[in-house]
Protein backbone atom coordinates (compact mmCIF):
# COMPACT_ATOMS: atom_id res chain seq x y z
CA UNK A 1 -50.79 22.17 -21.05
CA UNK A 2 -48.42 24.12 -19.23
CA UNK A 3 -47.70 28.26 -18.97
CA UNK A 4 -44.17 27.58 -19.22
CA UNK A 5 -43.16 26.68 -22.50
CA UNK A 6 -40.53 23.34 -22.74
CA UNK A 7 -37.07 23.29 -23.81
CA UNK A 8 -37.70 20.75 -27.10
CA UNK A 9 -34.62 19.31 -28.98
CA UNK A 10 -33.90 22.28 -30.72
CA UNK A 11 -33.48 24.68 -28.28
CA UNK A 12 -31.06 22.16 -26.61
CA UNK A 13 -28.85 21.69 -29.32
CA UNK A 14 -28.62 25.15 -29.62
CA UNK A 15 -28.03 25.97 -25.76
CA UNK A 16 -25.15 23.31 -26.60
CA UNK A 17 -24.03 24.58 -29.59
CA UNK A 18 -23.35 27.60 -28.09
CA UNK A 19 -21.04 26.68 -25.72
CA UNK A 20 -18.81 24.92 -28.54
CA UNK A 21 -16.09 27.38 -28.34
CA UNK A 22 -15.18 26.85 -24.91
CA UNK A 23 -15.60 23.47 -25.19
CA UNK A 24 -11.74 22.98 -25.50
CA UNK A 25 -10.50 25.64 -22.69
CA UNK A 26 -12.62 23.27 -20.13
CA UNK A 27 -11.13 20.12 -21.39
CA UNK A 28 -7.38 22.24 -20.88
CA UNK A 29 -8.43 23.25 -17.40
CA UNK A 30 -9.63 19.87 -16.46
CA UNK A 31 -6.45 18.13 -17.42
CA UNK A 32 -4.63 20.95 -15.61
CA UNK A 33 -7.16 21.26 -12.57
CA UNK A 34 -5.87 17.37 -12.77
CA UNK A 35 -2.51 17.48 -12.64
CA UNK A 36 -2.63 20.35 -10.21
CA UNK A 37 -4.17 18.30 -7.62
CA UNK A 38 -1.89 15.36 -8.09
CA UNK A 39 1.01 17.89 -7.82
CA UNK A 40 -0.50 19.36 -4.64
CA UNK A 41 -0.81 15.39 -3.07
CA UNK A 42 2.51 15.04 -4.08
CA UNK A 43 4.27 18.07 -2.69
CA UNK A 44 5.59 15.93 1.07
CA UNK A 45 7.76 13.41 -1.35
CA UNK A 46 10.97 16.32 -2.22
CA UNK A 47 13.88 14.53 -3.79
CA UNK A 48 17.24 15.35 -1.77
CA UNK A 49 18.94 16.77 -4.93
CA UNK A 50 22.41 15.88 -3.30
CA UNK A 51 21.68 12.88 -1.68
CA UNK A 52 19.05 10.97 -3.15
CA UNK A 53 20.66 7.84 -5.46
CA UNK A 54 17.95 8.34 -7.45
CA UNK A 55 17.70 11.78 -8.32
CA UNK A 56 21.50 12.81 -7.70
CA UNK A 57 21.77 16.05 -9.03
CA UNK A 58 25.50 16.46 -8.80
CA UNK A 59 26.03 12.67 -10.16
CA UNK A 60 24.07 13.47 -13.18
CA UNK A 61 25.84 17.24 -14.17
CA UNK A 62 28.85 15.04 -13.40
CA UNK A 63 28.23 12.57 -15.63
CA UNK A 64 27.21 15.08 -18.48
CA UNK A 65 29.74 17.14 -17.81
CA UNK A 66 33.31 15.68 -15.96
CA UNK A 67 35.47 18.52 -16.25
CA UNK A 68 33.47 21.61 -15.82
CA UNK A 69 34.14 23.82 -12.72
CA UNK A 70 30.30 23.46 -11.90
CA UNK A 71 30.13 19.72 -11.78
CA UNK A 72 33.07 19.68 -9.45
CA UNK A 73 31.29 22.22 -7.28
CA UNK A 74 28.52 20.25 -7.35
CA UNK A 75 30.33 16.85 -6.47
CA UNK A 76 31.94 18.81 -3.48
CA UNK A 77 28.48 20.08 -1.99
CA UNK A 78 27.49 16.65 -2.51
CA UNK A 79 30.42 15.60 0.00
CA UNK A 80 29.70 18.21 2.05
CA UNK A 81 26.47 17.11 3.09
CA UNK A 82 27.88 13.94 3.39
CA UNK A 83 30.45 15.54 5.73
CA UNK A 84 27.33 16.89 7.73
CA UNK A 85 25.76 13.42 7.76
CA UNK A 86 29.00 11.97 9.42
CA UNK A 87 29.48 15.10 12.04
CA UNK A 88 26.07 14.11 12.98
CA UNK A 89 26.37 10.42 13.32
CA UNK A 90 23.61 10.02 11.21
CA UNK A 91 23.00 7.10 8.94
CA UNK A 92 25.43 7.38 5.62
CA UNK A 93 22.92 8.43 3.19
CA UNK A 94 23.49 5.53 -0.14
CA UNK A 95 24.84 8.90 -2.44
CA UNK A 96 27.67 9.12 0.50
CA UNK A 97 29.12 5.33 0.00
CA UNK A 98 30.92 6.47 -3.31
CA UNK A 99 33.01 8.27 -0.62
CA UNK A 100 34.03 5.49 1.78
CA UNK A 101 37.38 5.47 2.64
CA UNK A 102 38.33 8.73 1.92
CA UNK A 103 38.59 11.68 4.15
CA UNK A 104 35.33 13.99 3.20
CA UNK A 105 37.32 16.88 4.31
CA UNK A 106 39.50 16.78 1.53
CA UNK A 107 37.74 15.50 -1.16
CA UNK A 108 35.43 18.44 -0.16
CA UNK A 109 38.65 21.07 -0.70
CA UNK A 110 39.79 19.04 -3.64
CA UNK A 111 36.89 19.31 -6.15
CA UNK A 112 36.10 22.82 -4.73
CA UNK A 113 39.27 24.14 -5.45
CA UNK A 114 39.05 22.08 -9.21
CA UNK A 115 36.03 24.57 -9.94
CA UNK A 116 37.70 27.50 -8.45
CA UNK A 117 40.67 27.07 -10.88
CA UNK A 118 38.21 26.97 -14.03
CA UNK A 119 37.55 30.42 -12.85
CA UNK A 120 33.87 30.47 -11.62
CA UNK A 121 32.81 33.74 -10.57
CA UNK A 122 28.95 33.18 -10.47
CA UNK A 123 28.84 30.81 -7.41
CA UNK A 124 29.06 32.83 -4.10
CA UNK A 125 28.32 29.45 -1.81
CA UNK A 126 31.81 27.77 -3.72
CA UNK A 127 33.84 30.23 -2.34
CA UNK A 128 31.66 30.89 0.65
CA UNK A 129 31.71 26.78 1.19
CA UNK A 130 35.65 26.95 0.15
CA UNK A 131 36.21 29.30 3.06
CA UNK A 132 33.93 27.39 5.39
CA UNK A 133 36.40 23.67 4.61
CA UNK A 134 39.97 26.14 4.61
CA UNK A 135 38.94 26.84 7.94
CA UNK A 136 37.25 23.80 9.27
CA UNK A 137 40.66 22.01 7.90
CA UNK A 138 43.08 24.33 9.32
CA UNK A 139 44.62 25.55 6.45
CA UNK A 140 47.51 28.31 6.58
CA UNK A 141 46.00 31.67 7.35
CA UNK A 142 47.47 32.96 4.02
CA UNK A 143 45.41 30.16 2.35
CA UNK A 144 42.52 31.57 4.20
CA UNK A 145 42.67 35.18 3.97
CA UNK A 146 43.38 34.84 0.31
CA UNK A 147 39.64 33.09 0.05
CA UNK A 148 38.18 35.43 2.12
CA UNK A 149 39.98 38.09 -0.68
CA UNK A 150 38.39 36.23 -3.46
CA UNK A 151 34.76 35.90 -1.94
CA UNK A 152 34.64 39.65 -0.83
CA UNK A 153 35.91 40.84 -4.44
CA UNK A 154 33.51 38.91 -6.00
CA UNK A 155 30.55 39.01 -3.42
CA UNK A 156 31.15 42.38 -1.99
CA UNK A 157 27.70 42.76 -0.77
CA UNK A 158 27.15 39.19 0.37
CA UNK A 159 24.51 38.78 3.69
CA UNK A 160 26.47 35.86 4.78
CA UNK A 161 28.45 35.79 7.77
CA UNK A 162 32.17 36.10 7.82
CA UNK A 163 32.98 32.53 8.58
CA UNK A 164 36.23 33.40 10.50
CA UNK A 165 34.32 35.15 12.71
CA UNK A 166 31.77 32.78 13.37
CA UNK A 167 32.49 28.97 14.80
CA UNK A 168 32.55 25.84 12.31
């Protein structure tokens, strides 16, 4: 016989049994270590939330919600980037083709200024954007400086860059 004395059956079940309390958290941090990792190999696939058919923000919050001020907002960024897409002579992304025919430009001003008249106050890039399509359209410079008016009452500490000041 051996000096060192062996673990029998009884000292095993009680190394096991007291570990039963945790037994639980591991299972939890497993299934999270888990879903972690598949999060982390997942992380290069981002949805457009503009642009992708599939996970269309502003289709869906227009959908749910037709006449808020925020859903037309939305619906204009979403022809904005379309906009950007066309300036750039890039291939019309599939959320853009609900926008064939029409002039981007103004369905752009057209929904923004919808939201603007359901008196959103909490969105500085609708009348940052607003400003941006006033000018890139040409509007009358009253139109203009009376945007500018409304984003610097409402934004008066705003980092963004005076967009008369800066090209389109």
């Amino acid at each position: 016989m051996s000096d060192t004395p062996s673990m029998n059956a009884a000292d095993r079940r009680t190394w096991w049994h007291k570990l039963q309390p945790f037994r639980f958290l591991a299972v939890v941090y497993g299934l999270a270590a888990a879903v972690g990792c598949w999060e982390f190999s997942q992380r290069h696939q981002k949805a457009d939330l503009y642009l992708d058919p599939q996970a269309s923000f502003a289709d869906t919050f227009q959908e749910l919600y037709p006449r808020s001020g925020e859903a037309n907002y939305e619906k204009g960024m979403q022809a904005t980037l379309c906009l950007g897409s066309q300036a750039l002579k890039q291939p019309i992304p599939a959320a853009c083709r609900q926008y064939e025919g029409r002039d981007l430009r103004l369905e752009t001003r057209r929904r923004f200024e919808h939201a603007l008249r359901t008196g959103i106050k909490s969105e500085e890039g609708l009348y940052y954007h607003y400003l941006q399509i006033l000018i890139g359209s040409q509007a009358a410079p009253q139109k203009i400086d009376a945007a500018y008016q409304a984003w610097r009452k409402n934004f008066p500490l705003s980092k963004l860059a005076d967009p008369r000041r800066t090209p389109p």
